[in-house]
Protein backbone atom coordinates (compact mmCIF):
# COMPACT_ATOMS: atom_id res chain seq x y z
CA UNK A 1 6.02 10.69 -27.70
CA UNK A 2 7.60 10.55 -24.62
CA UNK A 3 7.64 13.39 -21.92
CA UNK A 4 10.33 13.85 -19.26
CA UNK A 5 9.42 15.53 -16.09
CA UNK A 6 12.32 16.58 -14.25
CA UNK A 7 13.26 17.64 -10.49
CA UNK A 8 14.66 20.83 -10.48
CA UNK A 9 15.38 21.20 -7.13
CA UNK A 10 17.19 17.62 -6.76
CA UNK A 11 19.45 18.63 -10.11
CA UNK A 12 20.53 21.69 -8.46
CA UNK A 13 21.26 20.34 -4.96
CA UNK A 14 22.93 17.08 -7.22
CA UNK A 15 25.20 18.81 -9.24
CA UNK A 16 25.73 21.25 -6.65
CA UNK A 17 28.04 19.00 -4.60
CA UNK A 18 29.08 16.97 -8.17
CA UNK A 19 30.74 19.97 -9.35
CA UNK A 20 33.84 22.05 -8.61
CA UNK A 21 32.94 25.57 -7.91
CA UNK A 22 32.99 27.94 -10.35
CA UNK A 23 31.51 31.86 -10.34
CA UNK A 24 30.59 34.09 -13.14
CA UNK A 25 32.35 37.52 -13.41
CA UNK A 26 30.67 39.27 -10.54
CA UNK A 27 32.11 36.42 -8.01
CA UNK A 28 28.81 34.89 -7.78
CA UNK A 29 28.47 31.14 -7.34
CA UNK A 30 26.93 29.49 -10.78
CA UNK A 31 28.50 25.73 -11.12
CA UNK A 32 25.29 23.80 -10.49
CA UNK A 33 22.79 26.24 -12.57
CA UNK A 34 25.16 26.13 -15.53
CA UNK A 35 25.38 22.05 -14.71
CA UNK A 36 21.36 21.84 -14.59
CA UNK A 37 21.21 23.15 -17.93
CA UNK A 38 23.87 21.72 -19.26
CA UNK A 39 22.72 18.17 -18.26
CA UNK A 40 18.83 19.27 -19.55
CA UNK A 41 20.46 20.07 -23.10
CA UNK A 42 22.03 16.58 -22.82
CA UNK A 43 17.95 15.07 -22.18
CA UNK A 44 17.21 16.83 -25.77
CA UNK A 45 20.61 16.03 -27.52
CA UNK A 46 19.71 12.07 -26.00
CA UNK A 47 16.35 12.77 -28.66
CA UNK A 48 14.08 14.46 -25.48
CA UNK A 49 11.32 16.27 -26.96
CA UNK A 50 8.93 17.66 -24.41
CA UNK A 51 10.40 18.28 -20.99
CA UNK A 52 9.19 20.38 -18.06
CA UNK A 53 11.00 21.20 -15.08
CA UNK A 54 9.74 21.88 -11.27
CA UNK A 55 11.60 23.93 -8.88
CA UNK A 56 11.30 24.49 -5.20
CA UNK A 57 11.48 28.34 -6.00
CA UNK A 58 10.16 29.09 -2.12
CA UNK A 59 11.60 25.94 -0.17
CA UNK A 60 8.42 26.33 2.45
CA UNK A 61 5.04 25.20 1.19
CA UNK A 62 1.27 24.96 2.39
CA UNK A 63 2.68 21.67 4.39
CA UNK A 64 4.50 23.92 6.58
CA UNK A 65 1.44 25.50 7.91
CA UNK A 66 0.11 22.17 8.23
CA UNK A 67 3.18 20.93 10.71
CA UNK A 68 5.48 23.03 11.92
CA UNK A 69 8.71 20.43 11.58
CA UNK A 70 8.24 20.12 8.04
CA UNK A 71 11.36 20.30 6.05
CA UNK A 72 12.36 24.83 5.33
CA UNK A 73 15.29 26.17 3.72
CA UNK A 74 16.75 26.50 6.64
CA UNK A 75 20.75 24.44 6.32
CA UNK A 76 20.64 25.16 2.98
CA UNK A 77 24.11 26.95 2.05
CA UNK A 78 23.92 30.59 0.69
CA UNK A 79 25.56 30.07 -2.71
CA UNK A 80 23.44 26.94 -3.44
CA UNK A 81 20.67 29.17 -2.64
CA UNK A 82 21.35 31.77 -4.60
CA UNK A 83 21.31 30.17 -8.18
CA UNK A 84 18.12 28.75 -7.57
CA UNK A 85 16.45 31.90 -9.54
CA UNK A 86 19.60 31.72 -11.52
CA UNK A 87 18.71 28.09 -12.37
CA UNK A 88 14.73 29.65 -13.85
CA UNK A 89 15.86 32.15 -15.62
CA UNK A 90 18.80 30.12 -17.38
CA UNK A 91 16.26 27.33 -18.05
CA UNK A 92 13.78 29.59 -19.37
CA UNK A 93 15.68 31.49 -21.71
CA UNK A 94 16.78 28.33 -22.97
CA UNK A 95 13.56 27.08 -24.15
CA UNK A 96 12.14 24.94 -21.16
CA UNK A 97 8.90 25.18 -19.90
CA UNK A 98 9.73 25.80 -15.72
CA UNK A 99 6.92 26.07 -12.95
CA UNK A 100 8.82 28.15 -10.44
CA UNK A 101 6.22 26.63 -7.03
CA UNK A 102 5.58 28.87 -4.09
CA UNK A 103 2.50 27.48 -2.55
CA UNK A 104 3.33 24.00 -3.48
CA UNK A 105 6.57 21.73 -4.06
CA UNK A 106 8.00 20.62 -7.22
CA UNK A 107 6.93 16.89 -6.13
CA UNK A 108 3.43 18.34 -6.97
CA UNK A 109 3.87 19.81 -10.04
CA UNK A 110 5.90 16.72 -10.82
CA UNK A 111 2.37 14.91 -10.41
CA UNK A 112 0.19 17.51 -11.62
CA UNK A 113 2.16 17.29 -14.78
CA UNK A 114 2.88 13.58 -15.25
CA UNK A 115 -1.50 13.20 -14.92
CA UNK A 116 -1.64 15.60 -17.26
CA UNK A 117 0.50 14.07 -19.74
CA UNK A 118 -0.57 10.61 -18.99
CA UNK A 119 -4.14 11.74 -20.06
CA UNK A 120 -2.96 12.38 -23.33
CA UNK A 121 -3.38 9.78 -25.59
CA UNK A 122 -0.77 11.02 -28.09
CA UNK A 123 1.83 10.60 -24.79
CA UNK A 124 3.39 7.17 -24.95
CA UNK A 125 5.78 7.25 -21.52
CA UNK A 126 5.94 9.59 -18.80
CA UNK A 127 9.51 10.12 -17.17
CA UNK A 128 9.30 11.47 -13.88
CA UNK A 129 12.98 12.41 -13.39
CA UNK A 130 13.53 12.08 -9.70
CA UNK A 131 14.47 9.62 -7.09
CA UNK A 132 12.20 10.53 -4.49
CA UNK A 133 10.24 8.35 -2.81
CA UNK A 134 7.11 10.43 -2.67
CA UNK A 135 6.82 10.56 -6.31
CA UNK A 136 6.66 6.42 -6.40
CA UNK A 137 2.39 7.08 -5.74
CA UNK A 138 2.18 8.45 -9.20
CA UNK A 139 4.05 5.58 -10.90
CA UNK A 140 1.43 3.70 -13.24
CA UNK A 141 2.41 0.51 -14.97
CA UNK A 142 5.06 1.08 -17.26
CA UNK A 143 3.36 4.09 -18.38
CA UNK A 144 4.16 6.80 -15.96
CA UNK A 145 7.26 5.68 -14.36
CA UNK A 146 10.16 7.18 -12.33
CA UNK A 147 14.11 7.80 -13.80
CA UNK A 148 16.96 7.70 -11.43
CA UNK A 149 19.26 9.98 -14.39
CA UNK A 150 22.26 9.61 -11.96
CA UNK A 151 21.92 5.57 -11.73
CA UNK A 152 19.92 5.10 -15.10
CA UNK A 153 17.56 3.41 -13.37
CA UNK A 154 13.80 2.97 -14.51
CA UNK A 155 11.08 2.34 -11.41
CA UNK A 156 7.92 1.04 -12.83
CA UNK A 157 4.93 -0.32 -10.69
CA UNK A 158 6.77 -3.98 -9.84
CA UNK A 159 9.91 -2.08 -9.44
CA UNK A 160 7.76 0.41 -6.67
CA UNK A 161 6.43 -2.85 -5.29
CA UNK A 162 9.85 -4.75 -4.84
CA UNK A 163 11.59 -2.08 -3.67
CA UNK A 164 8.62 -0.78 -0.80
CA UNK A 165 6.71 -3.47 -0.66
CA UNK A 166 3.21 -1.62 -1.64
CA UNK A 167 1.24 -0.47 -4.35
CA UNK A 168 2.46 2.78 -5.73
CA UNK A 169 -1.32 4.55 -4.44
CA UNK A 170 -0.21 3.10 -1.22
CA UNK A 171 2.85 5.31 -1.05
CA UNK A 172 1.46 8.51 1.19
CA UNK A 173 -0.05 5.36 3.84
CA UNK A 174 3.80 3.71 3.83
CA UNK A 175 5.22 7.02 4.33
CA UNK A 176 2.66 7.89 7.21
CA UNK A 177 3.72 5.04 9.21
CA UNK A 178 7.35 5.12 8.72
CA UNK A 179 8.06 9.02 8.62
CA UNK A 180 10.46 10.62 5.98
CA UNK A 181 13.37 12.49 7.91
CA UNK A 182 14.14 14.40 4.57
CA UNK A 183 10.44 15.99 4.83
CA UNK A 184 10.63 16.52 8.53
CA UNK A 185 8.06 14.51 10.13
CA UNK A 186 8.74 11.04 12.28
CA UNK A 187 5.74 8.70 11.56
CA UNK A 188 4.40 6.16 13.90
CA UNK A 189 6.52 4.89 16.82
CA UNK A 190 7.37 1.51 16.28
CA UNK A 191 6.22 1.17 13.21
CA UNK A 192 9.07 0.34 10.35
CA UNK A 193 9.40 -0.32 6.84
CA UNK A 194 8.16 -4.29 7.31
CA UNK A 195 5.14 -4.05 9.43
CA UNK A 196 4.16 -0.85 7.15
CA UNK A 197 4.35 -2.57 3.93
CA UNK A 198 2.99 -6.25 5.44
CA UNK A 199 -0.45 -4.53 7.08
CA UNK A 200 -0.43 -2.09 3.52
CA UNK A 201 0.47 -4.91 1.07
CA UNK A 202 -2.95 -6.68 3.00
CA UNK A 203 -4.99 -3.86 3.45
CA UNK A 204 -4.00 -0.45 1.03
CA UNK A 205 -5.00 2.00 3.13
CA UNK A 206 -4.58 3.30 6.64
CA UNK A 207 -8.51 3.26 7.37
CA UNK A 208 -9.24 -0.44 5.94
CA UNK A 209 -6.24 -1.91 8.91
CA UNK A 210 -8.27 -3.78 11.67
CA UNK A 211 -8.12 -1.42 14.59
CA UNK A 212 -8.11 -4.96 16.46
CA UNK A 213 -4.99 -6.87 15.77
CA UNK A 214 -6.75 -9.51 16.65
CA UNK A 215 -8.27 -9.57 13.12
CA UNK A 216 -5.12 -9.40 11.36
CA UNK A 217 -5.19 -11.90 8.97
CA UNK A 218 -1.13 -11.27 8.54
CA UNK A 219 1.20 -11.95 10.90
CA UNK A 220 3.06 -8.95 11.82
CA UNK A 221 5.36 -9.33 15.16
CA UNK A 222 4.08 -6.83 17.99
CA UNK A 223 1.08 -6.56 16.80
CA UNK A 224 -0.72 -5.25 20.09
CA UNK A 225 1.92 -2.81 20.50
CA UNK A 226 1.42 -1.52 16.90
CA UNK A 227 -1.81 -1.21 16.60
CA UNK A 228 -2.04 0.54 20.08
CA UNK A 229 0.46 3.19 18.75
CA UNK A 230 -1.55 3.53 15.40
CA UNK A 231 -4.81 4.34 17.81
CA UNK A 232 -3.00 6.68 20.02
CA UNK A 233 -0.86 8.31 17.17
CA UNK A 234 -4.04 8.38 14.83
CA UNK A 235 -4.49 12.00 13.82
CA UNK A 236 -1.27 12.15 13.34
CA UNK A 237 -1.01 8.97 11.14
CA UNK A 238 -3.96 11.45 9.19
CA UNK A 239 -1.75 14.45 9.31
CA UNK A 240 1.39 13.04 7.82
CA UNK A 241 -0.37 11.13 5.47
CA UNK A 242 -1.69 14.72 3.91
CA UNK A 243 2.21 15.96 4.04
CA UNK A 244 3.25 12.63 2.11
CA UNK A 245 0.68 12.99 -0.41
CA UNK A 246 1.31 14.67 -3.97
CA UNK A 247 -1.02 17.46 -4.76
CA UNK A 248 -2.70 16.67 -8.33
CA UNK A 249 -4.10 19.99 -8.18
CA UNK A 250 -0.59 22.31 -8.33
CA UNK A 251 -0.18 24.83 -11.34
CA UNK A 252 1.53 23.79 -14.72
CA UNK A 253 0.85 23.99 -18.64
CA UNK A 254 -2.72 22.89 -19.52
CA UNK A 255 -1.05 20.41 -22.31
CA UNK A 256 1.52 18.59 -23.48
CA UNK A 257 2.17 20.98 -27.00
CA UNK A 258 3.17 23.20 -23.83
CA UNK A 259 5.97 21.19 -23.04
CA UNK A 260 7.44 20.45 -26.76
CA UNK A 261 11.02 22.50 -26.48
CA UNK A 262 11.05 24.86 -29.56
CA UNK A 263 14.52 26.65 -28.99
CA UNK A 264 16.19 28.69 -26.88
CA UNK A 265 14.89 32.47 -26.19
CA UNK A 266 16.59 35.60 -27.73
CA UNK A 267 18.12 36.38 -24.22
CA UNK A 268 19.66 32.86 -24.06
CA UNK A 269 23.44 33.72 -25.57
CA UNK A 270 23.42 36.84 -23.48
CA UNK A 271 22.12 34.72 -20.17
CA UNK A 272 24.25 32.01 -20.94
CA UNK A 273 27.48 34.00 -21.50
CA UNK A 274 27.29 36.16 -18.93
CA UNK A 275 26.68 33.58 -15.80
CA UNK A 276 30.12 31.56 -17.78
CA UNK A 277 28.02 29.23 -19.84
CA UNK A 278 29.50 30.11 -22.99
CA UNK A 279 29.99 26.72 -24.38
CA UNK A 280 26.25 25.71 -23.60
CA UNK A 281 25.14 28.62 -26.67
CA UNK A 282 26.34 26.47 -29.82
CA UNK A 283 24.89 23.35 -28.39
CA UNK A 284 21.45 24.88 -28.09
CA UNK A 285 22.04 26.43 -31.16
CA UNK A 286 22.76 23.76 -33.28
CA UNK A 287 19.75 21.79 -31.34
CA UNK A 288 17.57 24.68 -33.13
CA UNK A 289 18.88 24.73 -36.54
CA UNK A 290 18.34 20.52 -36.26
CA UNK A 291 14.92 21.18 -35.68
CA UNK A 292 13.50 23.96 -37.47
CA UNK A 293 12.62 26.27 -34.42
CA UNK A 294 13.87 29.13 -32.11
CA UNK A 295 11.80 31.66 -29.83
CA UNK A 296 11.33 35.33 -31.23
């Protein structure tokens, strides 16, 4: 079995700027939600059998307590924010397991999930469908691995290691040093993708780097001036490490027979057809009459 976790958030923001606009009868805005589920009924008409999807249902998190600057929903535009609920209830009535976060991101049920599957013996690949970088520290081998749908591109461990130059567990270090402007935080100054992933690729871990350059054993040019910013900017380093790391720990089904898709709901035609999604109905519908289930 293979289980596909999948990026709610980035599918709405995605096809919200793939799509012309479009607006259900009341003159609301509903082009990407009807375009998330659209593209999630293509994952099980493509032979998908257990999916879950993670949604940034409150855009702020326990990170933004932890540093102010860290990314909100503020520049977010009103009707792409509205069909975020629209987006979870569509989804739901249609069958998929959803973990609408609050406290946390959807990165972290993203990992919560994808350790949970990969636990299962019974699981054969995990799909963690997202490009973002901060979901490259739960890529293991070829077993839990990140999808790109957009690009149909597969990032495995030597795909992580090409393309950042570190181990996957490595990932929350890399980001610590070089910042991640979509999250809101800066990283060291000075440091940059190449002396990041030279002193990681060497050492792993922010705490195992010589805080004498001197005992480098890689050359990494401005060396002094690096490691002096890593000492001064070293509770920060800390800090943004935290903010760049996925919490394991974030609230999703206890199994995988959670995630199997058995149908759409009852409500689904009704949901569907009133938001304009009329032509999604027969497609679920036929999905359920191919195999043997629907939701009383």
């Amino acid at each position: 079995m293979r289980v596909h976790l999948v990026d709610g958030t980035y599918e709405l923001f995605r096809h919200y700027y793939a799509l012309p606009k479009a607006q259900d009868a009341s003159g609301a805005e509903v082009a990407a939600a009807l375009g998330v589920v659209g593209s999630l009924i293509g994952l099980l008409e493509g032979g998908a059998s257990h999916l879950g999807v993670a949604t940034d249902h409150v855009i702020e998190s326990f990170r933004n307590r932890l540093y102010p600057g860290y990314k909100d929903g503020s520049g977010i535009e009103p009707d792409l924010w509205s069909q975020f609920p629209l987006v979870e209830r569509l989804l739901t009535a249609a069958g998929f397991q959803v973990w609408a976060m609050v406290e946390h991101e959807a990165d972290d049920a993203l990992g919560a999930a994808a350790a949970m599957a990969a636990a299962d013996p019974a699981v054969e690949q995990v799909l963690i469908c997202t490009p973002d970088k901060d979901l490259a520290q739960c890529v293991v081998g070829s077993r839990v691995v990140q999808f790109d749908r957009r690009r149909r591109l597969l990032i495995d461990h030597d795909a992580v290691v090409e393309k950042f130059g570190v181990e996957p567990d490595s990932m929350p270090d890399y980001l610590a040093l070089v910042g991640d402007s979509a999250d809101g935080y800066p990283g060291i100054p000075g440091w940059g993708a190449k002396s990041a992933a030279t002193l990681l690729a060497r050492y792993g871990y922010l705490e195992a780097i010589p805080a004498d350059p001197a005992a480098w054993d890689v050359a990494v040019r401005g060396s002094e001036r690096l490691a002096a910013a890593l000492r001064d900017g070293w509770e920060d380093a800390l800090l943004f490490r935290k903010l760049a790391t996925i919490d394991r720990t974030a609230p999703v089904a206890p199994s995988v027979d959670g995630l199997r898709w058995r149908g759409p709901g009852p409500e689904a035609a009704d949901f569907l057809e009133a938001a304009g999604g009329r032509s999604l109905v027969p497609r679920l519908d036929r999905l359920a009459r191919e195999r043997g289930g629907r939701h009383q």
